[in-house]
N, C-alpha and C. Protein backbone atom coordinates (compact mmCIF):
# COMPACT_ATOMS: atom_id res chain seq x y z
N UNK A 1 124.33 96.79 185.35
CA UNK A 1 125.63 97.28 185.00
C UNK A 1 126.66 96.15 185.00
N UNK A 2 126.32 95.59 186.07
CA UNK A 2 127.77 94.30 186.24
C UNK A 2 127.00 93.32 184.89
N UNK A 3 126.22 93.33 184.40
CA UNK A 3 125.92 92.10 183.06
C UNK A 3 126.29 92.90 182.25
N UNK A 4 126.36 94.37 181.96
CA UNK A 4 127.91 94.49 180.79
C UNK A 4 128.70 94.55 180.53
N UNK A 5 129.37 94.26 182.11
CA UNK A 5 130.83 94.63 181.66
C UNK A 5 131.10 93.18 181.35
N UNK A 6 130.09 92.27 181.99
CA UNK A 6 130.51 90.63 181.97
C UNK A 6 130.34 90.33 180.64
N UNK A 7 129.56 91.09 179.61
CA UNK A 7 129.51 90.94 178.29
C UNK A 7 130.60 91.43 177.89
N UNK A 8 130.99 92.46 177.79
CA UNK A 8 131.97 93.31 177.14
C UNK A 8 133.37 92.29 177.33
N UNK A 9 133.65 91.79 178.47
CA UNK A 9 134.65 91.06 178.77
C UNK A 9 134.89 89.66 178.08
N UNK A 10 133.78 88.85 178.17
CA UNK A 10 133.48 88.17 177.43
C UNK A 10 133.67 88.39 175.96
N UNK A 11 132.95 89.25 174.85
CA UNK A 11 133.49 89.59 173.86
C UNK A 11 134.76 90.10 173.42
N UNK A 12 135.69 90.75 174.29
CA UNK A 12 137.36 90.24 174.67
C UNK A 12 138.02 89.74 174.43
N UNK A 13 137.28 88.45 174.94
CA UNK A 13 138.35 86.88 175.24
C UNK A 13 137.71 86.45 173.80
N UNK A 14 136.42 86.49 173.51
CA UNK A 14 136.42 85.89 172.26
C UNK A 14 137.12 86.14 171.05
N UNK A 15 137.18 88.12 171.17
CA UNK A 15 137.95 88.42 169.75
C UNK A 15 139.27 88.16 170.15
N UNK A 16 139.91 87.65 171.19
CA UNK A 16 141.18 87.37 171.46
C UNK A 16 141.87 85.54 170.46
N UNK A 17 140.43 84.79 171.05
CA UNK A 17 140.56 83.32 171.02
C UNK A 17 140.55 83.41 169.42
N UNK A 18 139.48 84.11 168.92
CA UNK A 18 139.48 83.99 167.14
C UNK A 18 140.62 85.02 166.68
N UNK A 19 141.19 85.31 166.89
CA UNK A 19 142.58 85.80 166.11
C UNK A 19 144.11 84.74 166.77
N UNK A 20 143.86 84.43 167.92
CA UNK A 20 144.97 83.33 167.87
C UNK A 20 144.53 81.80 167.35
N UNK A 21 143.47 81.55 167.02
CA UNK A 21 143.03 80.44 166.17
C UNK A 21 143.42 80.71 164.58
N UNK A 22 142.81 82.23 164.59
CA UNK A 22 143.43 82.57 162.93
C UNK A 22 144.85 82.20 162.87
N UNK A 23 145.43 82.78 163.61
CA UNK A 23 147.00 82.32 163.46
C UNK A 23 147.63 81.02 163.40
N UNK A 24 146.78 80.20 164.28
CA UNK A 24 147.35 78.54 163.90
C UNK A 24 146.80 78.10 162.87
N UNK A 25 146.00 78.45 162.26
CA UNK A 25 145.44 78.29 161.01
C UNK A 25 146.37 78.73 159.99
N UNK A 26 146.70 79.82 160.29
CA UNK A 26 147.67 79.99 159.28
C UNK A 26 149.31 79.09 159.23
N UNK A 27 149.61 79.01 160.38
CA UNK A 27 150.66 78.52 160.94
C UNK A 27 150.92 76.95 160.46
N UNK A 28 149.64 76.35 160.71
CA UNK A 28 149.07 74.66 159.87
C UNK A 28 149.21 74.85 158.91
N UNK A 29 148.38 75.86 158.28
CA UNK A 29 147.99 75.63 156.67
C UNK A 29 149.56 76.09 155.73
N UNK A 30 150.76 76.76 156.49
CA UNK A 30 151.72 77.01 155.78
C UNK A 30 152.41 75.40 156.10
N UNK A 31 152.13 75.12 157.46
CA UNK A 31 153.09 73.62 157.33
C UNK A 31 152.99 72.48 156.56
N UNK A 32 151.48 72.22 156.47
CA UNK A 32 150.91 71.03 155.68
C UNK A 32 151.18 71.83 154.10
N UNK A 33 150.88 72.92 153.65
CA UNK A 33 150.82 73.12 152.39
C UNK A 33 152.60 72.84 151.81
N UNK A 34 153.67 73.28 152.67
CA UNK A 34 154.96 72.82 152.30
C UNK A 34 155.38 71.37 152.31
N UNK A 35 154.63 70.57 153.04
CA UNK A 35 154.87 69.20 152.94
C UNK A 35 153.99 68.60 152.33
N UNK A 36 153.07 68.92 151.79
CA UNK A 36 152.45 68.13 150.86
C UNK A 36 152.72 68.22 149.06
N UNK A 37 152.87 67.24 148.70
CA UNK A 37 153.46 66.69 147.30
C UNK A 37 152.86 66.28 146.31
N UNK A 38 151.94 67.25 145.97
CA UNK A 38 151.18 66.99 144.27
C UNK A 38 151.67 68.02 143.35
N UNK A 39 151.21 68.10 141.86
CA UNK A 39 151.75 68.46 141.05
C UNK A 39 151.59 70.12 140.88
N UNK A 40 152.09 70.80 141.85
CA UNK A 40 151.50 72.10 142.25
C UNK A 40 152.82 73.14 141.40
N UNK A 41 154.14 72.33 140.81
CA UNK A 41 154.56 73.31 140.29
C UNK A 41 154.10 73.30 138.81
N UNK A 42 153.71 72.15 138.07
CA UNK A 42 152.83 71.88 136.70
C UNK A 42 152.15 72.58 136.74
N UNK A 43 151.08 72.93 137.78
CA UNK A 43 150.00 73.65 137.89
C UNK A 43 150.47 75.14 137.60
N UNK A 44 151.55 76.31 138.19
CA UNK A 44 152.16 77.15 137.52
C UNK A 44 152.79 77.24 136.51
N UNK A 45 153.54 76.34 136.31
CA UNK A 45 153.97 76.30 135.00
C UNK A 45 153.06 76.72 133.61
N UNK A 46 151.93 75.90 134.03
CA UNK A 46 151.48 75.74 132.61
C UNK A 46 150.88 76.96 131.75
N UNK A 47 150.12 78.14 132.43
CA UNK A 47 149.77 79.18 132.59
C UNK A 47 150.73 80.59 131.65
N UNK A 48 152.02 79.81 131.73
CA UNK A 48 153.31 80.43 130.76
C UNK A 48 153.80 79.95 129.87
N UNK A 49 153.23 78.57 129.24
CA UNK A 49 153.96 77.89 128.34
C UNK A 49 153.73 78.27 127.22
N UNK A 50 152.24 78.83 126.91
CA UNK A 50 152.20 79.53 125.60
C UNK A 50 152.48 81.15 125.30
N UNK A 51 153.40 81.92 126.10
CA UNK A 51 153.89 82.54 125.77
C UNK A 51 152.79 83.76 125.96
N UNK A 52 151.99 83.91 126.72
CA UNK A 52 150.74 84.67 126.61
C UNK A 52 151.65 86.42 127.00
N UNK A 53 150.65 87.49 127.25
CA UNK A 53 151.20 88.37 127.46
C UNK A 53 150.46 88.77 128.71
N UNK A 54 150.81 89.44 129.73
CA UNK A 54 149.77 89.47 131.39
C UNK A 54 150.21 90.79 131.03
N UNK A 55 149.22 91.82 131.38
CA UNK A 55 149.02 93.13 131.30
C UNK A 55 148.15 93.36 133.01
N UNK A 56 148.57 94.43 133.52
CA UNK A 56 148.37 95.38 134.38
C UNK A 56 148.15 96.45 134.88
N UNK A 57 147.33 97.04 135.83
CA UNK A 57 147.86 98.28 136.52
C UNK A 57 147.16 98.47 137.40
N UNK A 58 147.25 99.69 138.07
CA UNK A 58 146.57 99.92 139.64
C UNK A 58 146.39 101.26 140.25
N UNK A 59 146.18 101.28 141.13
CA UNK A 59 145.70 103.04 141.69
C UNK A 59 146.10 102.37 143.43
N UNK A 60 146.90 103.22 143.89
CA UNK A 60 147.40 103.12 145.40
C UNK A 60 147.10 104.62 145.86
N UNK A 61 146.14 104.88 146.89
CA UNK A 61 145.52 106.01 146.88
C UNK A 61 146.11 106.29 148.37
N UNK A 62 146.88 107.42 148.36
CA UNK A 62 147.45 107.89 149.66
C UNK A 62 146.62 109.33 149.75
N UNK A 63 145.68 108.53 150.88
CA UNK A 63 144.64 109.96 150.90
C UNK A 63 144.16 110.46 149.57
N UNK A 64 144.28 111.46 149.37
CA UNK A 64 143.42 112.37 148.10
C UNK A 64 144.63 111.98 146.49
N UNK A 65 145.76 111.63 147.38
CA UNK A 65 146.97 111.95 146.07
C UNK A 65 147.29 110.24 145.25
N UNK A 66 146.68 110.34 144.07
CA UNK A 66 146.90 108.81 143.43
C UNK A 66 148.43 108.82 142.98
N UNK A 67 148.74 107.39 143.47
CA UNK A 67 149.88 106.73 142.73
C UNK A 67 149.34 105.43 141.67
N UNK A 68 149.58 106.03 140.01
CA UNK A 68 149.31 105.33 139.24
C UNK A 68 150.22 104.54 138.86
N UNK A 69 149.93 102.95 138.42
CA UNK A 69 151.18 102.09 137.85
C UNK A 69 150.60 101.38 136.72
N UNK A 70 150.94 100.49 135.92
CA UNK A 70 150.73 99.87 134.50
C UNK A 70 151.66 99.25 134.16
N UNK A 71 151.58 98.19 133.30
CA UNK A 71 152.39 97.71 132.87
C UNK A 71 152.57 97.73 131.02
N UNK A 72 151.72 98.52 130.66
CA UNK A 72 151.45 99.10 129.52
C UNK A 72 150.65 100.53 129.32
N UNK A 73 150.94 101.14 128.06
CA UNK A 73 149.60 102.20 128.17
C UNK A 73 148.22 101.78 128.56
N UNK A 74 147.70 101.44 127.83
CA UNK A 74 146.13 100.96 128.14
C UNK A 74 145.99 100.71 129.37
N UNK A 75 146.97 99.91 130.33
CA UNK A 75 146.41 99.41 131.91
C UNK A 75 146.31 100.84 132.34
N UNK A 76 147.22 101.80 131.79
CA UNK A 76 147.87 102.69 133.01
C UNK A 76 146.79 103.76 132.28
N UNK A 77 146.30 104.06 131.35
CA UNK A 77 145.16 104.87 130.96
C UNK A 77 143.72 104.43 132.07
N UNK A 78 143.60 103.10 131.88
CA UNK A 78 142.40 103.01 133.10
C UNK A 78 142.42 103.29 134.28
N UNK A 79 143.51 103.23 134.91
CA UNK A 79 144.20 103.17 135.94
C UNK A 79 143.76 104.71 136.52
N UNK A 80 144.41 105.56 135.16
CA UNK A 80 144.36 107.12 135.96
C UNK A 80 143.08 107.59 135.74
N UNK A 81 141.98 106.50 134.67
CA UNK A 81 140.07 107.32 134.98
C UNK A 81 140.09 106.73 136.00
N UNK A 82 140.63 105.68 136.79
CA UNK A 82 139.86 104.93 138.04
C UNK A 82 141.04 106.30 139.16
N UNK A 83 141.25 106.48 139.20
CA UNK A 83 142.12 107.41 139.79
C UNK A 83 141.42 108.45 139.99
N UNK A 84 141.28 109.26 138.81
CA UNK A 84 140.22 110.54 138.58
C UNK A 84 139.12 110.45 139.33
N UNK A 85 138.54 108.89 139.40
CA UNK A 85 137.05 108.80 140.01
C UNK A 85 137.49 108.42 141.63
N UNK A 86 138.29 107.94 141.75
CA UNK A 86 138.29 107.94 143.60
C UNK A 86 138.75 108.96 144.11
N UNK A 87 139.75 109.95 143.49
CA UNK A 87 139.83 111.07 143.81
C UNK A 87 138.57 111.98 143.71
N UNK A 88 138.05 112.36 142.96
CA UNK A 88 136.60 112.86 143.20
C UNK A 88 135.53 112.64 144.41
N UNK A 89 135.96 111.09 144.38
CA UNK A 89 134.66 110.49 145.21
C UNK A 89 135.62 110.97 146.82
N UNK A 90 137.25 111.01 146.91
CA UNK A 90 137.36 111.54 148.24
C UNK A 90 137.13 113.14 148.85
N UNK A 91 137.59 114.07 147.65
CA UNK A 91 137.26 115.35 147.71
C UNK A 91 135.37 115.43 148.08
N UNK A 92 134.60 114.41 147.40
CA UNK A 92 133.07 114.59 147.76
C UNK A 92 132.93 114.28 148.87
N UNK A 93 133.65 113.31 149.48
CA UNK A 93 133.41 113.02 150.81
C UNK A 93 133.94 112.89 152.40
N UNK A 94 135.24 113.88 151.80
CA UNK A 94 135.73 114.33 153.16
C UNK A 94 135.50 115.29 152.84
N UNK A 95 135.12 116.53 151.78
CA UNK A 95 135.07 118.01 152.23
C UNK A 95 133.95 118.63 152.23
C-alpha cells in the first residue's frame, strides 16, 4: 500500500514539473521569438501580394446545437453537412 501512494505522489510532482516547464517554454520561446530579427514580416507579407482570395468556415458545436460560420456560401454549405454529421454522431452517442 505505502508503494502506491509513493507512486501516485510521485506522478504528482511529475505532472506538476512538466506543466511548469511547459510554461517556461512558452515564456522563452515568446522572448527569444520577439527579439530575434529575420525577415519574418516578408515572410507574411508575401502570401497577400497577389491578391488571392482565402475562403472559410467552421462548425463550433455547443453540445448537440451547431453554430455554423463561412465566409462564403460554399464554406458555409460544408460547414452545415459537417454540422449535420456531428450532430448525428452526438444524438448516436449520448442517447
Amino acid at each position: 500500500m505505502e508503494n502506491a501512494a509513493l507512486i501516485g505522489n510521485t506522478l504528482v510532482l511529475l505532472g506538476i514539473f512538466i506543466i511548469f516547464a511547459g510554461f517556461l517554454i512558452l515564456v522563452f520561446g515568446a522572448f527569444f521569438e520577439k527579439n530575434s530579427s529575420f525577415e519574418s514580416e516578408a515572410a507574411w507579407k508575401k502570401p497577400f501580394e497577389n491578391n488571392s482570395e482565402i475562403r472559410g468556415g467552421g462548425v463550433i458545436m455547443l453540445g448537440p446545437i451547431p453554430l455554423i460560420f463561412g465566409s462564403d456560401g460554399e464554406s458555409a454549405k460544408s460547414a452545415i453537412i459537417l454540422a449535420l454529421l456531428l450532430t448525428g454522431l452526438a444524438f448516436f452517442f449520448f442517447r
